[in-house]
Protein backbone atom coordinates (compact mmCIF):
# COMPACT_ATOMS: atom_id res chain seq x y z
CA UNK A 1 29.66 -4.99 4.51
CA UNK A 2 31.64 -4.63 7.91
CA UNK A 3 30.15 -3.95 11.28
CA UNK A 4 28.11 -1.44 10.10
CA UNK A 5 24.35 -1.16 11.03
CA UNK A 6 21.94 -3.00 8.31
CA UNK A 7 20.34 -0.18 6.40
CA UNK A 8 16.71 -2.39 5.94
CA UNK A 9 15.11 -4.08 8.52
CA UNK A 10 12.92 -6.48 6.78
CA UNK A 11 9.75 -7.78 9.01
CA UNK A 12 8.36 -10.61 7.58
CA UNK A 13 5.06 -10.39 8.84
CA UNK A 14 3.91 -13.48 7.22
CA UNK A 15 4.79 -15.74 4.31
CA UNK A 16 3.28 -13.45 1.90
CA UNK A 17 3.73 -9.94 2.97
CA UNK A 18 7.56 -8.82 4.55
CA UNK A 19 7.73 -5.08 6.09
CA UNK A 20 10.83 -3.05 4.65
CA UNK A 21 11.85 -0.17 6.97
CA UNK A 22 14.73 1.94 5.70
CA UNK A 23 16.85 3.13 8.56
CA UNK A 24 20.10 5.13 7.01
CA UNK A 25 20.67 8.16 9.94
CA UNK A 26 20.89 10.84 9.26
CA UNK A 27 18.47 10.93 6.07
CA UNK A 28 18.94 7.60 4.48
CA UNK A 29 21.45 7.96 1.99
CA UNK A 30 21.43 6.03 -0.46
CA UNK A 31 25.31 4.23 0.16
CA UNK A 32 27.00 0.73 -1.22
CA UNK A 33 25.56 -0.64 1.83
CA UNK A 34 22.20 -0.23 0.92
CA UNK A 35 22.07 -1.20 -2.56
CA UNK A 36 23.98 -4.47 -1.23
CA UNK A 37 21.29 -5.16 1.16
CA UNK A 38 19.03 -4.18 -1.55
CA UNK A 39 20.03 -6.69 -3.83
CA UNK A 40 20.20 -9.44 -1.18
CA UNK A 41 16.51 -8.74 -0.47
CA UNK A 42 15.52 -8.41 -4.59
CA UNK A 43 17.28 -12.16 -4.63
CA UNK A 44 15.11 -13.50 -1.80
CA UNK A 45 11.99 -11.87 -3.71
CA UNK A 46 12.79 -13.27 -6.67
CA UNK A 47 13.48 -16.81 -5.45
CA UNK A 48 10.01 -16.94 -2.98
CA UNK A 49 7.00 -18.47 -4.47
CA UNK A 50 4.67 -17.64 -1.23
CA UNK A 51 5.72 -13.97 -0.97
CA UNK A 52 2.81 -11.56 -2.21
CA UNK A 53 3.50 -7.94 -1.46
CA UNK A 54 6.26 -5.79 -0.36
CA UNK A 55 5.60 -2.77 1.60
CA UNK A 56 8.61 -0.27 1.88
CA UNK A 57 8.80 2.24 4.73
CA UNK A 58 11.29 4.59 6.36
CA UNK A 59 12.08 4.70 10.39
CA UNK A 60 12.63 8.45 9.68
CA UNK A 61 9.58 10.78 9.58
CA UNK A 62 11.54 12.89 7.65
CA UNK A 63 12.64 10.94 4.71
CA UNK A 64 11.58 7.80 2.94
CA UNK A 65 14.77 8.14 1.20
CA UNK A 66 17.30 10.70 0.04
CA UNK A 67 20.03 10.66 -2.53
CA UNK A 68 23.13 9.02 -3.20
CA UNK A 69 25.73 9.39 -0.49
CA UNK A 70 28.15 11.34 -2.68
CA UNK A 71 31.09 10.64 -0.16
CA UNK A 72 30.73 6.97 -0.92
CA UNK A 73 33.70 6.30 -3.39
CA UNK A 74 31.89 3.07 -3.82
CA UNK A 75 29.22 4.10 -5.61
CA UNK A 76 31.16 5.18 -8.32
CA UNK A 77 33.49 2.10 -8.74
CA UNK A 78 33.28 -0.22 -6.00
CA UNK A 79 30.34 -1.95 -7.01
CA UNK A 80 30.11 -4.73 -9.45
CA UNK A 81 27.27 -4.52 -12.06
CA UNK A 82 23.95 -6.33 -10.88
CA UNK A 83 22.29 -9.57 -12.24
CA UNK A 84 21.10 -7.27 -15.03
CA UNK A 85 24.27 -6.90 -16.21
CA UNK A 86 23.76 -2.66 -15.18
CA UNK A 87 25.11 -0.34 -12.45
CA UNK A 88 23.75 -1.60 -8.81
CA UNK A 89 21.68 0.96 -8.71
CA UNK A 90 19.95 0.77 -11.99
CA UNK A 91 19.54 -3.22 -11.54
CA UNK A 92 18.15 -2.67 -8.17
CA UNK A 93 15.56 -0.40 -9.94
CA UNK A 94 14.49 -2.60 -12.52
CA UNK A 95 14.21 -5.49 -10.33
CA UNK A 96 11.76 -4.17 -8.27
CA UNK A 97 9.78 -3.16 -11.03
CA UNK A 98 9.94 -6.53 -12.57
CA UNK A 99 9.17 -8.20 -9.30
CA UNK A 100 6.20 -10.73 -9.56
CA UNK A 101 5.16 -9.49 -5.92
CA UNK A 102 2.76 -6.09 -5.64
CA UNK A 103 5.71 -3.79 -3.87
CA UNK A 104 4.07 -0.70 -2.37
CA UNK A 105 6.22 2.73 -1.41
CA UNK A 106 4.80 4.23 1.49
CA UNK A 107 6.54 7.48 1.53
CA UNK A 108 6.59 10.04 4.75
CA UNK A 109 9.01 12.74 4.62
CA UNK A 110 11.26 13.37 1.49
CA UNK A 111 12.12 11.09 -1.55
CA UNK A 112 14.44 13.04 -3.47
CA UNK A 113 16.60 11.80 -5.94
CA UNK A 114 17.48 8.67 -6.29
CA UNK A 115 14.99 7.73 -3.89
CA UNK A 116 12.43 9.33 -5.68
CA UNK A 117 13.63 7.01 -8.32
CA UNK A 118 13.16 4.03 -5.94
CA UNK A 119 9.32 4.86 -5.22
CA UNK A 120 8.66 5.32 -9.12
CA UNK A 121 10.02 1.20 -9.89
CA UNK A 122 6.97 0.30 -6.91
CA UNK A 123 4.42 -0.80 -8.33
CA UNK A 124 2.35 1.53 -6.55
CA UNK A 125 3.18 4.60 -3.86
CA UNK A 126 0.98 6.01 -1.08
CA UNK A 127 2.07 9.18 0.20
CA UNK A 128 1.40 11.31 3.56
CA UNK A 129 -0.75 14.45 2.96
CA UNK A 130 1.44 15.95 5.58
CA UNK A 131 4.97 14.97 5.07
CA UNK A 132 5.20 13.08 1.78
CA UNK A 133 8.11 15.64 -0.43
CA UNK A 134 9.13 13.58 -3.41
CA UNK A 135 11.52 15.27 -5.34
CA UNK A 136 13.67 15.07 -9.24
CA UNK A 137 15.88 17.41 -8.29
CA UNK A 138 17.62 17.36 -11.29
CA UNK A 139 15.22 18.45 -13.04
CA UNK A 140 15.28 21.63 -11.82
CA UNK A 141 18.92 22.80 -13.73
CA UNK A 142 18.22 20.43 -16.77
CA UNK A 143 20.16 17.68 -15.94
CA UNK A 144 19.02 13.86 -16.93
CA UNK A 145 17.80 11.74 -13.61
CA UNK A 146 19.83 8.53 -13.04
CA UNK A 147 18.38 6.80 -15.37
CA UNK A 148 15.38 5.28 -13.15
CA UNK A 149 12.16 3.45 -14.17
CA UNK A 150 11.10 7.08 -15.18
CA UNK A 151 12.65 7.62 -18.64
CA UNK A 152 10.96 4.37 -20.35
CA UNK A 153 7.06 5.51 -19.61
CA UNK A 154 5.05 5.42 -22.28
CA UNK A 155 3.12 8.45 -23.03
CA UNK A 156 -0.50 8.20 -21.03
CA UNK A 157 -2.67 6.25 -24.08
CA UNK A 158 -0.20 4.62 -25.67
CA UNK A 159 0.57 1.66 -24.04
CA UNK A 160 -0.51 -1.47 -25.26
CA UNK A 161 -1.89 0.50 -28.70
CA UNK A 162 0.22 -0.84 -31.22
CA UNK A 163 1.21 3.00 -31.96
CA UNK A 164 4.80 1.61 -31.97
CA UNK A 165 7.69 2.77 -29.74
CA UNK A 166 6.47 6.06 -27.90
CA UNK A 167 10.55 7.32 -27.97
CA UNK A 168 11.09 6.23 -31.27
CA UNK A 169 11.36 9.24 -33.78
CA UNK A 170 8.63 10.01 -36.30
């Protein structure tokens, strides 16, 4: 990252919970820059015994978070894979959702996309009656979502059942 602006402002309002505001004008696009800062923040998480909850918020009313920046050539091959061993993207997702820490997605305004994706690995979302627009959009002409915490959901009842793998085949 150059001079750019930071994309998170992290508040850590004591040792236990830290404040994660999302500031990406125009919409918070999800660029390089953000999943770097992401996985900067997933490392400090990870490494922080004290540190109880996450709370992730957006400075825009209008959107917790938006989609990939598509203009970001980046994304596509700039970015080395992630601790994981997957894309950036995907190891930032299954991070959080492996985190030891309660992480909470307070979403106002739209989470489409891959941010969508990024309030499904929380481990739990609250979401404005009023502005709260989370969206799959691709979905909508059959295409398969990035690959987020979505896809590996058991079906409701059979977690934990010993009914086996709930993608397997029969």
């Amino acid at each position: 990252m150059t001079n750019e602006q930071p994309r998170l402002t992290i508040d850590k309002r004591s040792p236990a919970l830290w404040a994660v505001t999302f500031a990406n004008p125009s919409i918070n696009l999800i660029d390089a820059a953000m999943i770097g800062e992401l996985q900067h923040l997933l490392t400090a998480a990870e490494t922080d015994d004290r540190l109880a909850v996450i709370v992730f918020d957006s400075a825009d009313p209008e959107f917790f978070q938006a989609h990939w920046d598509f203009a970001d050539p980046a994304l596509k091959d700039g970015l080395p894979p992630g601790p994981t061993g997957m894309h950036p993207w995907l190891d930032v997702l299954v991070r959080l959702s492996r985190l030891p820490q309660v992480t909470i997605a307070a979403l106002r305004g739209g989470a489409r996309g891959a941010g969508s994706e990024f309030a499904l690995a929380a481990d739990i979302r609250f979401a404005s009656r009023e502005r709260a627009v989370p969206a799959q959009f691709e979905l909508g002409p059959g295409a398969v979502p990035g690959g987020g915490p979505g896809h590996p959901v058991a079906p409701p009842g059979r977690q934990g059942t010993g009914a086996g793998d709930p993608h397997e085949r029969r």
